[in-house]
Protein backbone atom coordinates (compact mmCIF):
# COMPACT_ATOMS: atom_id res chain seq x y z
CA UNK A 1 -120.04 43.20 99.96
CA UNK A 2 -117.37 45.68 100.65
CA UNK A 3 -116.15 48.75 99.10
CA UNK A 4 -112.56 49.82 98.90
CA UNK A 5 -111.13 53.08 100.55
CA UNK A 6 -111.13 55.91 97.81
CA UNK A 7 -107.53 56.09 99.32
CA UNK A 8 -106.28 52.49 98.72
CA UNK A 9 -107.88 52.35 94.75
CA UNK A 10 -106.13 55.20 93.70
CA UNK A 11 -103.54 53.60 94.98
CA UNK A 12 -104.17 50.41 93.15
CA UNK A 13 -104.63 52.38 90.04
CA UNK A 14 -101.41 54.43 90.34
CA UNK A 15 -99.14 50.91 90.91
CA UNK A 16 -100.94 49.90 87.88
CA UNK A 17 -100.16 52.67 85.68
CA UNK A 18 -96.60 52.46 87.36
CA UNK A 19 -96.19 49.19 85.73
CA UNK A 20 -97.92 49.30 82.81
CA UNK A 21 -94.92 52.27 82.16
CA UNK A 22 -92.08 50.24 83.47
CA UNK A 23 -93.22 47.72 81.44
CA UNK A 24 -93.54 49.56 78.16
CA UNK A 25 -90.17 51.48 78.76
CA UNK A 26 -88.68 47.96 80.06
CA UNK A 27 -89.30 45.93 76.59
CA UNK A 28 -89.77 48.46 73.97
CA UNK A 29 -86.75 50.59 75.09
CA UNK A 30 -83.29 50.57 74.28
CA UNK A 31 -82.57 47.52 76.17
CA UNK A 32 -79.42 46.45 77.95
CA UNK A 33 -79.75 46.17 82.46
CA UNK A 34 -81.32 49.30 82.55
CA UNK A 35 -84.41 48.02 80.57
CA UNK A 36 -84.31 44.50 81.83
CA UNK A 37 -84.14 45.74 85.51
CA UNK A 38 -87.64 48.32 84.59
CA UNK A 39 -89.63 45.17 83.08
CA UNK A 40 -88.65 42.77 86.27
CA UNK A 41 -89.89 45.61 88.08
CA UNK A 42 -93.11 46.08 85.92
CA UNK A 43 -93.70 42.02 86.08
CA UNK A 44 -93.46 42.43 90.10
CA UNK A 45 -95.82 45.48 90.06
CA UNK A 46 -97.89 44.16 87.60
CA UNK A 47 -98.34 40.70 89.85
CA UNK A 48 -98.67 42.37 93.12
CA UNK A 49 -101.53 44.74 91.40
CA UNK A 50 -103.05 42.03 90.01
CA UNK A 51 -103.47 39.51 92.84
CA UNK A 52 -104.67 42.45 95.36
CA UNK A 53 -106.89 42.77 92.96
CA UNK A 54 -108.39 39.68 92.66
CA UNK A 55 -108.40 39.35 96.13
CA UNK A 56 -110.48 42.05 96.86
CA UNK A 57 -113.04 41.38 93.87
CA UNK A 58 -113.47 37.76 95.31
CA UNK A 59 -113.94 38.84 99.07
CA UNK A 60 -110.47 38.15 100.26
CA UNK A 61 -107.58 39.41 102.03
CA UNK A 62 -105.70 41.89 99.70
CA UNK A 63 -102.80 42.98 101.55
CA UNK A 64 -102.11 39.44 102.45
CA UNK A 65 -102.28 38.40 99.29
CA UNK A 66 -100.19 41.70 97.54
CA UNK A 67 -97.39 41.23 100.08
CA UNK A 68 -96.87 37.93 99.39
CA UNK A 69 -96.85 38.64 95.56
CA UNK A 70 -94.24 41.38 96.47
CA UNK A 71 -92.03 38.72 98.21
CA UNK A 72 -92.02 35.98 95.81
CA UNK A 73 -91.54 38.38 92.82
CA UNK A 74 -88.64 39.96 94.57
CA UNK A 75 -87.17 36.50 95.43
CA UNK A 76 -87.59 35.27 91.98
CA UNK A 77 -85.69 38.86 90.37
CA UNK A 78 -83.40 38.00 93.03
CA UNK A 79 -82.55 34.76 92.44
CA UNK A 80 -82.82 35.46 88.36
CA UNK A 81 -83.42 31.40 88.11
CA UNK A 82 -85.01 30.23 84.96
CA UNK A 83 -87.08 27.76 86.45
CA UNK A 84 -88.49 30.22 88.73
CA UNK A 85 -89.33 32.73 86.39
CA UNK A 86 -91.23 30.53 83.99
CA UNK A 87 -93.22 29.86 87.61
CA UNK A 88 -93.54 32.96 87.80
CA UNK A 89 -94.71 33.46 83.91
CA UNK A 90 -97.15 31.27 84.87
CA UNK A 91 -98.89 32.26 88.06
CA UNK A 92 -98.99 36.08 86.52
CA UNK A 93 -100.84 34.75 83.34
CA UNK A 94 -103.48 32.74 85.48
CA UNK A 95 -103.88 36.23 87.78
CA UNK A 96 -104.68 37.96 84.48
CA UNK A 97 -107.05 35.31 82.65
CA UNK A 98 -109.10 35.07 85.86
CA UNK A 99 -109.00 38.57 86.87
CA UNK A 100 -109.60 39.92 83.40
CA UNK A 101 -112.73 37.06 83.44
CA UNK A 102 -113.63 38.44 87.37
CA UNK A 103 -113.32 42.24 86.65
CA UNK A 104 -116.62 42.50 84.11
CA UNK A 105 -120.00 43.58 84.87
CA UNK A 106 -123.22 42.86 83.90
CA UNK A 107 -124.17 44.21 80.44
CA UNK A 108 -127.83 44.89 80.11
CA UNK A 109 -127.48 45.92 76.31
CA UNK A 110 -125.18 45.28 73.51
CA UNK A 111 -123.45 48.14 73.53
CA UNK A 112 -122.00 47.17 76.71
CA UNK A 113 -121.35 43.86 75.92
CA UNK A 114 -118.66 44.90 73.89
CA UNK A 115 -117.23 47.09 76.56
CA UNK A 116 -117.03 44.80 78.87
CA UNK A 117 -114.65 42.56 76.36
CA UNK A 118 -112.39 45.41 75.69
CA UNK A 119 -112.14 45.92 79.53
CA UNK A 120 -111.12 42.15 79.64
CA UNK A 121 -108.85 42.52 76.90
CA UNK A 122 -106.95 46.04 78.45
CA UNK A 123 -106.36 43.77 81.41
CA UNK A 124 -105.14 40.90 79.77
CA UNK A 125 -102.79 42.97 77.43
CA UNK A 126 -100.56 44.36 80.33
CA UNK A 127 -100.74 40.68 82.42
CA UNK A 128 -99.38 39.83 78.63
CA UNK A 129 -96.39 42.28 79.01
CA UNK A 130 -96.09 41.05 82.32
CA UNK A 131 -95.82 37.64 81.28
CA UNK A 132 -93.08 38.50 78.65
CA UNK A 133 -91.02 40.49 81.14
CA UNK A 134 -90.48 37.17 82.94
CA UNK A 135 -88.66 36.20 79.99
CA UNK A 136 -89.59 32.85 80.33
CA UNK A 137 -87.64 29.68 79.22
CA UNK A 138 -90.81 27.09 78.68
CA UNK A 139 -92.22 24.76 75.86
CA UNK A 140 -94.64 26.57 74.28
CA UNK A 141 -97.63 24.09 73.92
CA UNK A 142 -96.99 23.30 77.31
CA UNK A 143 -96.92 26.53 78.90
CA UNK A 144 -100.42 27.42 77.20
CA UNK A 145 -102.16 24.39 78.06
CA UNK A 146 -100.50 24.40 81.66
CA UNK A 147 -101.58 28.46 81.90
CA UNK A 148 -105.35 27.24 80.24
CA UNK A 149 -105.95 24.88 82.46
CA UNK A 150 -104.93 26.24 85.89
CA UNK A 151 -107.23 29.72 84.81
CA UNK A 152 -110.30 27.63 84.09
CA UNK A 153 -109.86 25.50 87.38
CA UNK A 154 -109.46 29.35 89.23
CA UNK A 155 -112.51 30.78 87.24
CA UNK A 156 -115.06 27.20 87.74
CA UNK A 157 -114.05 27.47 91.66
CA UNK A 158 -114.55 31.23 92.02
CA UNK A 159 -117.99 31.14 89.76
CA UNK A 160 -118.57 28.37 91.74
CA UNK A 161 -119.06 30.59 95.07
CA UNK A 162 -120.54 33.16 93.12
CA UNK A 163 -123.25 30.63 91.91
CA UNK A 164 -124.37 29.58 94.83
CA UNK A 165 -123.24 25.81 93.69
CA UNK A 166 -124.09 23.43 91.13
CA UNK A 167 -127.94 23.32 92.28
CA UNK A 168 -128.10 27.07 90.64
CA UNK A 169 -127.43 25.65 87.10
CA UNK A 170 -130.59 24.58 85.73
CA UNK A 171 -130.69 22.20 83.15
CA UNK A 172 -129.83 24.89 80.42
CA UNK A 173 -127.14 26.32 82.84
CA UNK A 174 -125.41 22.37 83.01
CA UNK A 175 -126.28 21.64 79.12
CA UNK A 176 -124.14 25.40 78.22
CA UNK A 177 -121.29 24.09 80.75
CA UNK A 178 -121.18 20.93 78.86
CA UNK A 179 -121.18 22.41 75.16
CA UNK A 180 -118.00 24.94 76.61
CA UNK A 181 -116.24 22.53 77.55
CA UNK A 182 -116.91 20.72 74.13
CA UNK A 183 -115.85 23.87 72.87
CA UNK A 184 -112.38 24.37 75.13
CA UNK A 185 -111.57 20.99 74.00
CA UNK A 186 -112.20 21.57 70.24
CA UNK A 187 -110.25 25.11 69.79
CA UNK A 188 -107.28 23.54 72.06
CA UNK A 189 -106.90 20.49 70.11
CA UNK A 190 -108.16 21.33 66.73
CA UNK A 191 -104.97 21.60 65.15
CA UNK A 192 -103.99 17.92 66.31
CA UNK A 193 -107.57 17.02 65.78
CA UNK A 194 -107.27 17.79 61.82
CA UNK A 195 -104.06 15.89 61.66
CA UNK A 196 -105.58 12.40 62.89
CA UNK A 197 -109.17 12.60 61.49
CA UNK A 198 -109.15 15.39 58.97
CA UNK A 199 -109.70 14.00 55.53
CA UNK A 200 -106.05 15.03 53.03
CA UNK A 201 -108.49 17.82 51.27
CA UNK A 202 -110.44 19.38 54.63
CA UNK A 203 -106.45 19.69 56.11
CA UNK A 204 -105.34 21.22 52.33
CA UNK A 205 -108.28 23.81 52.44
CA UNK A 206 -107.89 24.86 55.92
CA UNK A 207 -104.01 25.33 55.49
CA UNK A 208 -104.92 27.20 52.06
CA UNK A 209 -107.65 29.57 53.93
CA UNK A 210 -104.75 30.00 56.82
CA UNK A 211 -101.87 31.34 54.94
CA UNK A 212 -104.24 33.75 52.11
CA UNK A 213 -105.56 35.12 55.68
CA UNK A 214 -101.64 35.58 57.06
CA UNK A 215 -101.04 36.93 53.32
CA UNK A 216 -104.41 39.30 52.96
CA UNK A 217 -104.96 40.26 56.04
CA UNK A 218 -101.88 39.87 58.00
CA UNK A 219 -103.18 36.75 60.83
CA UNK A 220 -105.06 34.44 60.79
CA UNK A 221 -107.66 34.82 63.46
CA UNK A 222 -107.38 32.93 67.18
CA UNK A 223 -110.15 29.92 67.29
CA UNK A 224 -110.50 29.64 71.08
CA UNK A 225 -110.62 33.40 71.30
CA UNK A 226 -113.34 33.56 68.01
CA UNK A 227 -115.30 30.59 69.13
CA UNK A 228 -115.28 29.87 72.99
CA UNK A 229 -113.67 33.05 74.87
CA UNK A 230 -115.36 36.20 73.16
CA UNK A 231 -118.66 35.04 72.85
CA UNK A 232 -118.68 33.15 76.23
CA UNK A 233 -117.86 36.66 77.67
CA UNK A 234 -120.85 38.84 75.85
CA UNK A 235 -123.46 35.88 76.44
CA UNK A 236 -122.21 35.85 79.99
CA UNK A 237 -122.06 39.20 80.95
CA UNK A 238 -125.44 40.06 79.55
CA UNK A 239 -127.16 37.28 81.11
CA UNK A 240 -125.85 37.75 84.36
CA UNK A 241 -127.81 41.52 83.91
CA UNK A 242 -131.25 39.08 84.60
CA UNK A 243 -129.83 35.89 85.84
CA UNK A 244 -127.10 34.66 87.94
CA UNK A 245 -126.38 31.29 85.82
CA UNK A 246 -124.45 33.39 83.40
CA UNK A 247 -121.50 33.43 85.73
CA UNK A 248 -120.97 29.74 84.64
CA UNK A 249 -120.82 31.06 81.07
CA UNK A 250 -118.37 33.94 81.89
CA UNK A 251 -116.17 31.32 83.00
CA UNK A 252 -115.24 29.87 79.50
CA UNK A 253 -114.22 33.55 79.49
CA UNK A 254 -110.87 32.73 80.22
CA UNK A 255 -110.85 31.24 76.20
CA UNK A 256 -109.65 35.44 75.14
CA UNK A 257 -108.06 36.05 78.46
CA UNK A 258 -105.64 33.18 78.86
CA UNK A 259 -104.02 32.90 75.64
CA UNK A 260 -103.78 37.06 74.91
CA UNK A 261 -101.74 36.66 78.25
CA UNK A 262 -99.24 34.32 76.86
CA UNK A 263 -99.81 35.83 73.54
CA UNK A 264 -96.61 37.37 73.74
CA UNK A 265 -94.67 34.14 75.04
CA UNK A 266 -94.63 32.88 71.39
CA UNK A 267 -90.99 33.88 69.96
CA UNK A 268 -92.07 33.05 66.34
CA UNK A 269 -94.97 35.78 66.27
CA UNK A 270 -94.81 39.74 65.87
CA UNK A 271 -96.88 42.03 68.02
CA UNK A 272 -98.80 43.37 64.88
CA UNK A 273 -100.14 39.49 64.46
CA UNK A 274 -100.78 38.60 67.53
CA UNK A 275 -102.60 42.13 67.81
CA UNK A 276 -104.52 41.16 64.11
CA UNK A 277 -105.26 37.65 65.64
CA UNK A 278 -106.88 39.30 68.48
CA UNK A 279 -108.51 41.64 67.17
CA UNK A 280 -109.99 39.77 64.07
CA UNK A 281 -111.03 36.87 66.82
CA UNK A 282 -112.46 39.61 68.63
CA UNK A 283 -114.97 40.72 65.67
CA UNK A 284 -115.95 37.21 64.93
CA UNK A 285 -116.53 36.62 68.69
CA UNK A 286 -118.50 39.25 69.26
CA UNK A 287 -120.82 38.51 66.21
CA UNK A 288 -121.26 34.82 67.54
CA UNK A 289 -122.07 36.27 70.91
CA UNK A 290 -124.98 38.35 69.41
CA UNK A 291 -126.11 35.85 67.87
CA UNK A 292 -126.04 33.45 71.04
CA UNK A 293 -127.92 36.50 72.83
CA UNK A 294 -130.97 36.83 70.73
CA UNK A 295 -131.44 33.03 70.67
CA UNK A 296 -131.34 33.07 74.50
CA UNK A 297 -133.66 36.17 74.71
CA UNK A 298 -135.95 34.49 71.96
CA UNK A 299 -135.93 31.43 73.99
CA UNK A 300 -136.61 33.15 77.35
CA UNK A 301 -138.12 36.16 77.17
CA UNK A 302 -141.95 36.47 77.75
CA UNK A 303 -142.57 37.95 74.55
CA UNK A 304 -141.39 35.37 72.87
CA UNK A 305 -143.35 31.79 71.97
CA UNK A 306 -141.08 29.44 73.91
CA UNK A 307 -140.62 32.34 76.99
CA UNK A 308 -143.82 32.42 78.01
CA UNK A 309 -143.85 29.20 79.57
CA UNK A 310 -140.54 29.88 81.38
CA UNK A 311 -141.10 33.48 82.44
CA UNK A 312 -142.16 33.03 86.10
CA UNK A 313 -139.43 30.50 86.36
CA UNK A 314 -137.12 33.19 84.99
CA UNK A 315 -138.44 35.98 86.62
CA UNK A 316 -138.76 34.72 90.46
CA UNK A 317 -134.90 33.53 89.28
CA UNK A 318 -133.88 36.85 88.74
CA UNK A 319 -130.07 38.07 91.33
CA UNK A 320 -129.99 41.14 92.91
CA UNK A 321 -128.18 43.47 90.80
CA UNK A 322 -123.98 42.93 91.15
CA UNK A 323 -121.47 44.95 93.27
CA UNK A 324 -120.11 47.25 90.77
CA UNK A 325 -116.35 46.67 89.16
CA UNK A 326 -114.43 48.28 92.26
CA UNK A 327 -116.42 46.26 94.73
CA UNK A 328 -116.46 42.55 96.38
CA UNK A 329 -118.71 40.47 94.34
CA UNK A 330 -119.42 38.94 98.28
């Protein structure tokens, strides 16, 4: 593992702050070339930050990688083609769902469970600014399940080195793989799901529950983010504090990362409910990823009736701790 120069992190962290103000003074100023020419340039900060970042997190070549985020970003404000900026839109929304997914540590309590979430929801909030700033001209379905799928191929191959392979699994490690990607499937599709094989009154009730949410409480909250991303992330992050299999479940992270990056993409929703949608998916998430946490410490943990038989399994299992956040996790 390697650890970057004090000298080259702050400067990391000062091109992200850069951005982060470009971009707020880009799309929530008064507008017109001025504003439009500060968010390109706090998309092309904002991509260059992010994929030096994720280079050096996942052990490789940074200032390859940056430069080359420099020069396509440049081409594409260059060129100002709408094809090429939806690209763009893309590639900066997978950055952000992986790195948001890569940037965690392992939480050894709940308390920083929950911190680790809001760390991976700071980062995905300016990749979703980012994302915006491309102003990009897409289908909407088609742009999420396009950015979805691309950040969950990134975060299986990357937790993929980081596990040491398929043979570090276990059977509970493949069966939890399995029921995520159950899961991925369900949230995604639910909606279309309902419409073939919903009965008339399940469809009536759900739509009834949806808009006295948007009416009550302003947005209804974000399934894949409630039921897959969120509590994905706290079961992951806290098991990867005793045992390296929970990298596999930090990778269905990218269910809260991915869509709050393209959150913003969707013409026909405010900030304010896309921020309630979060932020109420966030709650329920969490809760569900408690409750996922005692089952698995009931289950494993030698105190408990079904963890004593699997303690020195668990035990002799049991990583070195992680690189911390500003380090190469190899």
């Amino acid at each position: 593992m390697s650890r970057p120069h004090p000298a080259a992190l702050a400067a990391w962290l000062l091109l992200v702050v850069a951005a982060a103000t470009a971009l707020l003074v880009g799309l929530l100023g008064p507008g017109g070339q001025t504003g439009e020419r500060l968010a390109d340039a706090g998309a092309v900060a904002t991509g260059t930050a992010y994929a030096w970042g994720l280079a050096a997190r996942t052990g490789g070549r940074p200032v390859i990688f940056g430069g080359l985020a420099v020069v396509l970003g440049l081409a594409v404000v260059g060129v100002d083609d709408n094809t090429l900026r939806s690209g763009a839109a893309v590639v900066t929304a997978v950055l952000t769902a992986v790195l948001a997914v890569m940037v965690t540590v392992p939480a050894a309590s709940l308390w920083v469970t929950v911190r680790e979430t809001l760390v991976a929801l700071l980062v995905s909030a300016l990749g979703a600014m980012a994302t915006l700033a491309w102003s990009p001209a897409v289908d909407l379905h088609r742009f999420e399940y396009t950015v979805l799928a691309l950040a969950l191929v990134a975060s299986v191959v990357t937790v993929y080195r980081l596990g040491a392979g398929l043979h570090g699994l276990g059977s509970r490690g493949m069966v939890t793989v399995v029921a995520g990607s159950i899961m991925l499937v369900l949230t995604v599709g639910y909606a279309e799901l309902l419409q073939r094989y919903g009965t008339h009154s399940l469809v009536e009730a759900l739509d009834d529950s949806v808009r006295w949410s948007h009416h009550h409480l302003g947005a209804f909250p974000r399934p894949i983010i409630a039921l897959l991303g969120v509590p994905a992330l706290t079961w992951g992050t806290h098991m990867r504090a005793r045992r390296r299999q929970g990298w596999w479940i930090c990778a269905f992270g990218i269910g809260v990362s991915a869509p709050v990056a393209y959150c913003l993409v969707d013409p026909g929703r405010s900030v304010r409910e896309v921020a309630l949608a979060t932020g109420y998916g966030w709650l329920i998430g969490l809760l569900l990823g408690f409750a996922l946490i005692r089952i698995d410490l009931w289950l494993t943990s030698p105190s408990g009736r079904r963890g004593r038989r699997h303690a020195p399994e668990e035990e002799s299992s049991q990583p070195r701790p992680e690189p911390g956040r500003t380090h190469a996790l190899w």
